[in-house]
PDB file of N, CA and C in Angstrom:
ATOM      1  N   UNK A   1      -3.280   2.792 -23.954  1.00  0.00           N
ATOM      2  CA  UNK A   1      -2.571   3.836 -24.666  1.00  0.00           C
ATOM      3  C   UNK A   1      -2.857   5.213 -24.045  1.00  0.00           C
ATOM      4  N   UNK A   2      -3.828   5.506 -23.925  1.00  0.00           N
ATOM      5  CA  UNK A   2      -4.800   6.991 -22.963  1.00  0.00           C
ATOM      6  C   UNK A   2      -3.689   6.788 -21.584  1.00  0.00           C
ATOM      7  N   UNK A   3      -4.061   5.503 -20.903  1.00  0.00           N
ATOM      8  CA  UNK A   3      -2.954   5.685 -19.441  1.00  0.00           C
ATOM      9  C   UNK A   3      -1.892   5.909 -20.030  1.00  0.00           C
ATOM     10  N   UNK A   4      -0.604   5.823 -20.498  1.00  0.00           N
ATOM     11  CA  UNK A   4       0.378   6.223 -20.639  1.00  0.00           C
ATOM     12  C   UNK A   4       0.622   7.520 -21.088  1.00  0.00           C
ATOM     13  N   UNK A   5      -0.637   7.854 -22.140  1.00  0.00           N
ATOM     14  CA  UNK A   5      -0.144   9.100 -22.635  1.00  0.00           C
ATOM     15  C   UNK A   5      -0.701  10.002 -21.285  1.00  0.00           C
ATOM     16  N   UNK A   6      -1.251  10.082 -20.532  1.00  0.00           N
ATOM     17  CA  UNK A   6      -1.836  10.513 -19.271  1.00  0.00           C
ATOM     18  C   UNK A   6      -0.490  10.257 -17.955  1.00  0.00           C
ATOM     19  N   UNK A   7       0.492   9.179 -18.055  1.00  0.00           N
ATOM     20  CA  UNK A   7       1.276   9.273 -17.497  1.00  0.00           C
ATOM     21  C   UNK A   7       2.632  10.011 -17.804  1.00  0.00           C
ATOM     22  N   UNK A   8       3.256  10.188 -18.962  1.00  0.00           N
ATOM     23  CA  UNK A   8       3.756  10.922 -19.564  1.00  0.00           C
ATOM     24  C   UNK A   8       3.532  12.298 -19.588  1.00  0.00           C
ATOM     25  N   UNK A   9       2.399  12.880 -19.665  1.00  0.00           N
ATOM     26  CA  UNK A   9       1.965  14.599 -19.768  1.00  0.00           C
ATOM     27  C   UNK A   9       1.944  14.683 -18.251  1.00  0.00           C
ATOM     28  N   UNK A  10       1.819  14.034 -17.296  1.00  0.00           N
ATOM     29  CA  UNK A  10       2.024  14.085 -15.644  1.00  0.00           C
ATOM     30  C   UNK A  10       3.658  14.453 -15.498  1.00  0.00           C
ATOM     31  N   UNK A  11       3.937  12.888 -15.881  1.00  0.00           N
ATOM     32  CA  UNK A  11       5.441  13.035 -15.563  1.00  0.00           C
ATOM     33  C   UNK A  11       6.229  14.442 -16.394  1.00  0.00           C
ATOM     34  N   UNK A  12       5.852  14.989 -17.372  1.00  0.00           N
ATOM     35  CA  UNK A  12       6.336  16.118 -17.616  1.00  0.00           C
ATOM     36  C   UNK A  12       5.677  17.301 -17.014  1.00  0.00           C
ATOM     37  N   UNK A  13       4.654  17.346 -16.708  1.00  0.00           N
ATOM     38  CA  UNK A  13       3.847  18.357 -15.631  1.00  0.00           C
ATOM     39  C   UNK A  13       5.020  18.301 -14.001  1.00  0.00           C
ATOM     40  N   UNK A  14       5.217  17.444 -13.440  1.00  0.00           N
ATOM     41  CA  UNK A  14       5.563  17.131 -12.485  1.00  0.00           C
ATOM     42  C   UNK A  14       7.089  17.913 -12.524  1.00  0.00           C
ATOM     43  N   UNK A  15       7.823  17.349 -13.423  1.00  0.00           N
ATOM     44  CA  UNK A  15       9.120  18.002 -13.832  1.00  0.00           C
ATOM     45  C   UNK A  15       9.116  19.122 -13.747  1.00  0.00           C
ATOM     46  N   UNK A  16       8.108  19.996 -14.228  1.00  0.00           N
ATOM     47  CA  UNK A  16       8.474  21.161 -14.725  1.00  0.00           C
ATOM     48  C   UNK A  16       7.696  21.824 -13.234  1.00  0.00           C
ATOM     49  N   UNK A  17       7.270  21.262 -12.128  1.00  0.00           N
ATOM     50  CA  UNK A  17       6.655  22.018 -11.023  1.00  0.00           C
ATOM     51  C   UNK A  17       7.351  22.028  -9.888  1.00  0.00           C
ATOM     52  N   UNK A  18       8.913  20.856 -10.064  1.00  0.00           N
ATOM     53  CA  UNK A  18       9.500  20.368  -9.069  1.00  0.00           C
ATOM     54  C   UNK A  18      10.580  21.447  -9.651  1.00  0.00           C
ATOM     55  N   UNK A  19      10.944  21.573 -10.897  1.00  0.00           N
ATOM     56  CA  UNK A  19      12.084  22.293 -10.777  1.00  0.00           C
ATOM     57  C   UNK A  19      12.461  23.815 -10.794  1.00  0.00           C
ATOM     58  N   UNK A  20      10.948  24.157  -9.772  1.00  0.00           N
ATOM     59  CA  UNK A  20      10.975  25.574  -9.782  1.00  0.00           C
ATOM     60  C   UNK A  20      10.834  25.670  -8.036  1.00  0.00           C
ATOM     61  N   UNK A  21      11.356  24.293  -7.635  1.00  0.00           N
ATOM     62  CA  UNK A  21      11.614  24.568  -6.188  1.00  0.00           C
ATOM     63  C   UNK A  21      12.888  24.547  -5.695  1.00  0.00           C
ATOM     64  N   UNK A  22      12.826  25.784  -4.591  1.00  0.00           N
ATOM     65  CA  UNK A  22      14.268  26.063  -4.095  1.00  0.00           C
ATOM     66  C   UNK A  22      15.008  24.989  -2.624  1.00  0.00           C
ATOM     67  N   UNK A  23      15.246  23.901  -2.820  1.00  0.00           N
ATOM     68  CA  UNK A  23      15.721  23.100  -2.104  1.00  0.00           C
ATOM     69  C   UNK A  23      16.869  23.300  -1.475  1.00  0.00           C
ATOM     70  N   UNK A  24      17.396  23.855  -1.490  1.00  0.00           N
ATOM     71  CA  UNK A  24      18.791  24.496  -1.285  1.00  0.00           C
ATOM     72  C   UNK A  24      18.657  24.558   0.354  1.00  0.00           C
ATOM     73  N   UNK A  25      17.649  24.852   0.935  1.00  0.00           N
ATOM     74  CA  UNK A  25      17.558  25.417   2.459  1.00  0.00           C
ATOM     75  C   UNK A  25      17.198  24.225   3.201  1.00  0.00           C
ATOM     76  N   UNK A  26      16.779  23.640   2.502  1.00  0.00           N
ATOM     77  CA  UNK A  26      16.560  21.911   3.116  1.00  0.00           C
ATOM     78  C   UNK A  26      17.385  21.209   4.016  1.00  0.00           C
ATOM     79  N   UNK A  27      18.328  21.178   2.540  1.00  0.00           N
ATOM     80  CA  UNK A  27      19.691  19.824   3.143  1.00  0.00           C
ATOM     81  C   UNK A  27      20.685  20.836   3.050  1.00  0.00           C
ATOM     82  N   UNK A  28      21.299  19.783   4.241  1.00  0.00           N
ATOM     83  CA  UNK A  28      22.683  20.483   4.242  1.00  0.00           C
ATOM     84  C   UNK A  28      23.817  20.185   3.205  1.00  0.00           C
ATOM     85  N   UNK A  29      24.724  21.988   3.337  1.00  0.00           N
ATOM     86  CA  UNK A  29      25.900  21.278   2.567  1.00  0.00           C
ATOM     87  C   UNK A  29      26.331  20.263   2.003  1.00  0.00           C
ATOM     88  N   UNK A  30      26.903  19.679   0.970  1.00  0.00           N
ATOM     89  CA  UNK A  30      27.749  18.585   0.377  1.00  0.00           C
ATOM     90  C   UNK A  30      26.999  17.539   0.237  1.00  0.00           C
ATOM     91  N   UNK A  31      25.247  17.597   0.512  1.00  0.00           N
ATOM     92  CA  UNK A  31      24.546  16.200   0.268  1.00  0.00           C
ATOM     93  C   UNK A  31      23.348  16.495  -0.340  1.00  0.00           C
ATOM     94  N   UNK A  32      24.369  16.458  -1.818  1.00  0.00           N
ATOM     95  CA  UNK A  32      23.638  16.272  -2.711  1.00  0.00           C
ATOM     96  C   UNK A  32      22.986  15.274  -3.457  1.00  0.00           C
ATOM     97  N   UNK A  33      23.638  14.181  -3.087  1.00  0.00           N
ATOM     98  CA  UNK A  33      22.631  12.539  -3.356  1.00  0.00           C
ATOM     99  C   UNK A  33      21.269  12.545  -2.361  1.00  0.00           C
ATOM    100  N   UNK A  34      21.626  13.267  -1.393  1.00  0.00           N
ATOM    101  CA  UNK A  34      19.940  13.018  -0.703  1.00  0.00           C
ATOM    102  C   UNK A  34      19.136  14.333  -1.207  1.00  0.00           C
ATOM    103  N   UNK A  35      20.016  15.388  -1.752  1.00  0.00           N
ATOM    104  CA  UNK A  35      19.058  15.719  -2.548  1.00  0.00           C
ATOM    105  C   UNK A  35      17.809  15.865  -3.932  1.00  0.00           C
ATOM    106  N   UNK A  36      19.331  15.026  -4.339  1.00  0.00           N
ATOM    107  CA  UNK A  36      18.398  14.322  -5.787  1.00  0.00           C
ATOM    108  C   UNK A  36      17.415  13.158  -6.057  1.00  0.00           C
ATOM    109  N   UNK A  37      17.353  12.539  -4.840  1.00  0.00           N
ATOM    110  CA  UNK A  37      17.397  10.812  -4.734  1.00  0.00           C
ATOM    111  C   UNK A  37      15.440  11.656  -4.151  1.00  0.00           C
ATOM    112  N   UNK A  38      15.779  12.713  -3.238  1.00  0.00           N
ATOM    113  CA  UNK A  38      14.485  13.569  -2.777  1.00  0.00           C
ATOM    114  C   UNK A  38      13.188  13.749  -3.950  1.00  0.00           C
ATOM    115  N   UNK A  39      14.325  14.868  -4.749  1.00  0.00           N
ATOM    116  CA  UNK A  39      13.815  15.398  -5.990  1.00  0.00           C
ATOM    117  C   UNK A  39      13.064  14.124  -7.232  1.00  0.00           C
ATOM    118  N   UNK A  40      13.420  13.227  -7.202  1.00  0.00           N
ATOM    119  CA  UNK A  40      13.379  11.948  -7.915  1.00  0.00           C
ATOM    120  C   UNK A  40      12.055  11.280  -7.080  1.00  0.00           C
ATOM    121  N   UNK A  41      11.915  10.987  -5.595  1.00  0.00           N
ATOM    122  CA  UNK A  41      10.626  10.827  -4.890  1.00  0.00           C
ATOM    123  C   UNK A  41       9.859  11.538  -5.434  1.00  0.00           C
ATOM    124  N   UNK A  42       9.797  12.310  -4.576  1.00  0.00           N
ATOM    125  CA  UNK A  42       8.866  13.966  -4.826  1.00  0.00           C
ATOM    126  C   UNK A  42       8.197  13.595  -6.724  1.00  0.00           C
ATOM    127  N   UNK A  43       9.280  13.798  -7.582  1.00  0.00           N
ATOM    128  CA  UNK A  43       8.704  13.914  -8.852  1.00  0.00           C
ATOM    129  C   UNK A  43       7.825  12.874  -9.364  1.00  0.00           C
ATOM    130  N   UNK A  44       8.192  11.119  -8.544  1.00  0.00           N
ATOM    131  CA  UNK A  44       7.045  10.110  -9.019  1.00  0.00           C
ATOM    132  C   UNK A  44       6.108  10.048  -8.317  1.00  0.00           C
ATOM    133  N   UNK A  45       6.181  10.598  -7.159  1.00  0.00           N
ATOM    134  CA  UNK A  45       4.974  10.374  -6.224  1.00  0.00           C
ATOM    135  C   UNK A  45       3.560  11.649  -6.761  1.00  0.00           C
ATOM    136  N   UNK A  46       4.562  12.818  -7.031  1.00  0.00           N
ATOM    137  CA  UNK A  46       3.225  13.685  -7.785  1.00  0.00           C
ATOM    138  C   UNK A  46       3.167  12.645  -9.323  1.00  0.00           C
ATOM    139  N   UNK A  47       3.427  12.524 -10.223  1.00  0.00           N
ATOM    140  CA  UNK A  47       3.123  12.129 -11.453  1.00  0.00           C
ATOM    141  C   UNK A  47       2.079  10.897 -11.076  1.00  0.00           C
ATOM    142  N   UNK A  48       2.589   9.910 -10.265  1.00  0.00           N
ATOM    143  CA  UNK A  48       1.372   9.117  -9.497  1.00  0.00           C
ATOM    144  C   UNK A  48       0.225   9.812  -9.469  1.00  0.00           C
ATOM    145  N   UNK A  49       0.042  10.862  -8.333  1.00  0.00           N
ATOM    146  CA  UNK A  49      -0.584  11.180  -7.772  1.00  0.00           C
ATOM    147  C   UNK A  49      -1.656  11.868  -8.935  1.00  0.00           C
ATOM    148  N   UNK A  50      -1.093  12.480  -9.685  1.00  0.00           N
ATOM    149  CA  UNK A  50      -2.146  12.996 -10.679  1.00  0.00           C
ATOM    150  C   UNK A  50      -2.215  12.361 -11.994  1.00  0.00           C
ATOM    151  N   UNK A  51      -1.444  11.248 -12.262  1.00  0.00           N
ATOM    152  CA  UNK A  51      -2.116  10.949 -13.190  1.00  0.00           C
ATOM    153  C   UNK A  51      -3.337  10.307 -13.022  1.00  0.00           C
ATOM    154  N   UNK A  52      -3.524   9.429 -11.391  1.00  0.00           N
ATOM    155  CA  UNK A  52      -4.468   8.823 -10.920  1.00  0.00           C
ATOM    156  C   UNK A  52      -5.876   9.409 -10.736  1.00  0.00           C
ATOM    157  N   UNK A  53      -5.061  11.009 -10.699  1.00  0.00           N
ATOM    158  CA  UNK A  53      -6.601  11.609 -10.064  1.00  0.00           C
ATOM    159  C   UNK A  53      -7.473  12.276 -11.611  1.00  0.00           C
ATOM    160  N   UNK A  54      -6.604  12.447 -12.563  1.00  0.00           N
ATOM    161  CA  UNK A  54      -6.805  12.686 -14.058  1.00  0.00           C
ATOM    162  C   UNK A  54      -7.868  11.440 -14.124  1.00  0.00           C
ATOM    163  N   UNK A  55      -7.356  10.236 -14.144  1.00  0.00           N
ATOM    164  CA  UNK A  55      -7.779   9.106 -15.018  1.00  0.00           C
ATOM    165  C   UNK A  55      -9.197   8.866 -13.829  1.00  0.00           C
ATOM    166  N   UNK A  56      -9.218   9.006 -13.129  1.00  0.00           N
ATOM    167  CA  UNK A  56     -10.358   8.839 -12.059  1.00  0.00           C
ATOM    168  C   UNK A  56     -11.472   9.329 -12.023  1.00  0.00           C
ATOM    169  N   UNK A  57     -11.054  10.771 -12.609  1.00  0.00           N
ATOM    170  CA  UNK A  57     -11.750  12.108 -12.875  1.00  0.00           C
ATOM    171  C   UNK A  57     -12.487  11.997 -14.453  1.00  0.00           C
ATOM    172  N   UNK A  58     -12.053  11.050 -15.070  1.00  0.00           N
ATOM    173  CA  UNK A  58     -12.343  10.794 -16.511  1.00  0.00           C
ATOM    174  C   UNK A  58     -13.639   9.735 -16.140  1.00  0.00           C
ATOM    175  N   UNK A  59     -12.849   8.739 -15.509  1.00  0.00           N
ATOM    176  CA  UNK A  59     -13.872   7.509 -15.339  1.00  0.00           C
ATOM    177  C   UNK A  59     -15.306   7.901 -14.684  1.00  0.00           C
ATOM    178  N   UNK A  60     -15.088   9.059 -13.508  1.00  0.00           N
ATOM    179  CA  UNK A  60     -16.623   9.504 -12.732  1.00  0.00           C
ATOM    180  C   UNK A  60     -17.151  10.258 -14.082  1.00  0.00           C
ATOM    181  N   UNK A  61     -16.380  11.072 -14.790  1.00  0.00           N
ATOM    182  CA  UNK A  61     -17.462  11.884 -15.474  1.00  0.00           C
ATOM    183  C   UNK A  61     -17.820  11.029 -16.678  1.00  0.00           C
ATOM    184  N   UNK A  62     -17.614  10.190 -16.960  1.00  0.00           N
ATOM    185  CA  UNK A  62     -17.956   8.998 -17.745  1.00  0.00           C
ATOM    186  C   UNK A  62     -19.050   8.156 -17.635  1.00  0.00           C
ATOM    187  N   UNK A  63     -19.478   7.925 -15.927  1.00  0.00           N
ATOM    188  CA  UNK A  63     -20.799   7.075 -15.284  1.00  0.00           C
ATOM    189  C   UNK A  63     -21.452   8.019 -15.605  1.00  0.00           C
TER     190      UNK A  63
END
């Protein structure tokens, strides 16, 4: 129950850090499926990334 609610407050952390980036200069014109399909990477790979390092960070200060 802790992992999910730990994946959830990520995945909304993540959201709200991705969509204050200006992608626009990236891709070109008219391709906007590789831009979203980007934005959609990008957003699970951080929520991964920290919910792992949250829950990791719990478990060391725990030993």
């Amino acid at each position: 129950m802790i992992k999910l609610l730990v994946y959830v407050v990520s995945l909304i952390t993540s959201i709200f850090a991705v969509s204050g980036l200006n992608i626009n200069s990236i891709f070109k014109k008219n391709h906007t499926l590789e831009a979203r399909l980007f934005i959609l990477i990008l957003t699970f790979s951080m929520t991964y990334l920290l919910a792992n390092f949250i829950l990791d960070l719990t478990n060391i200060s725990l030993i």
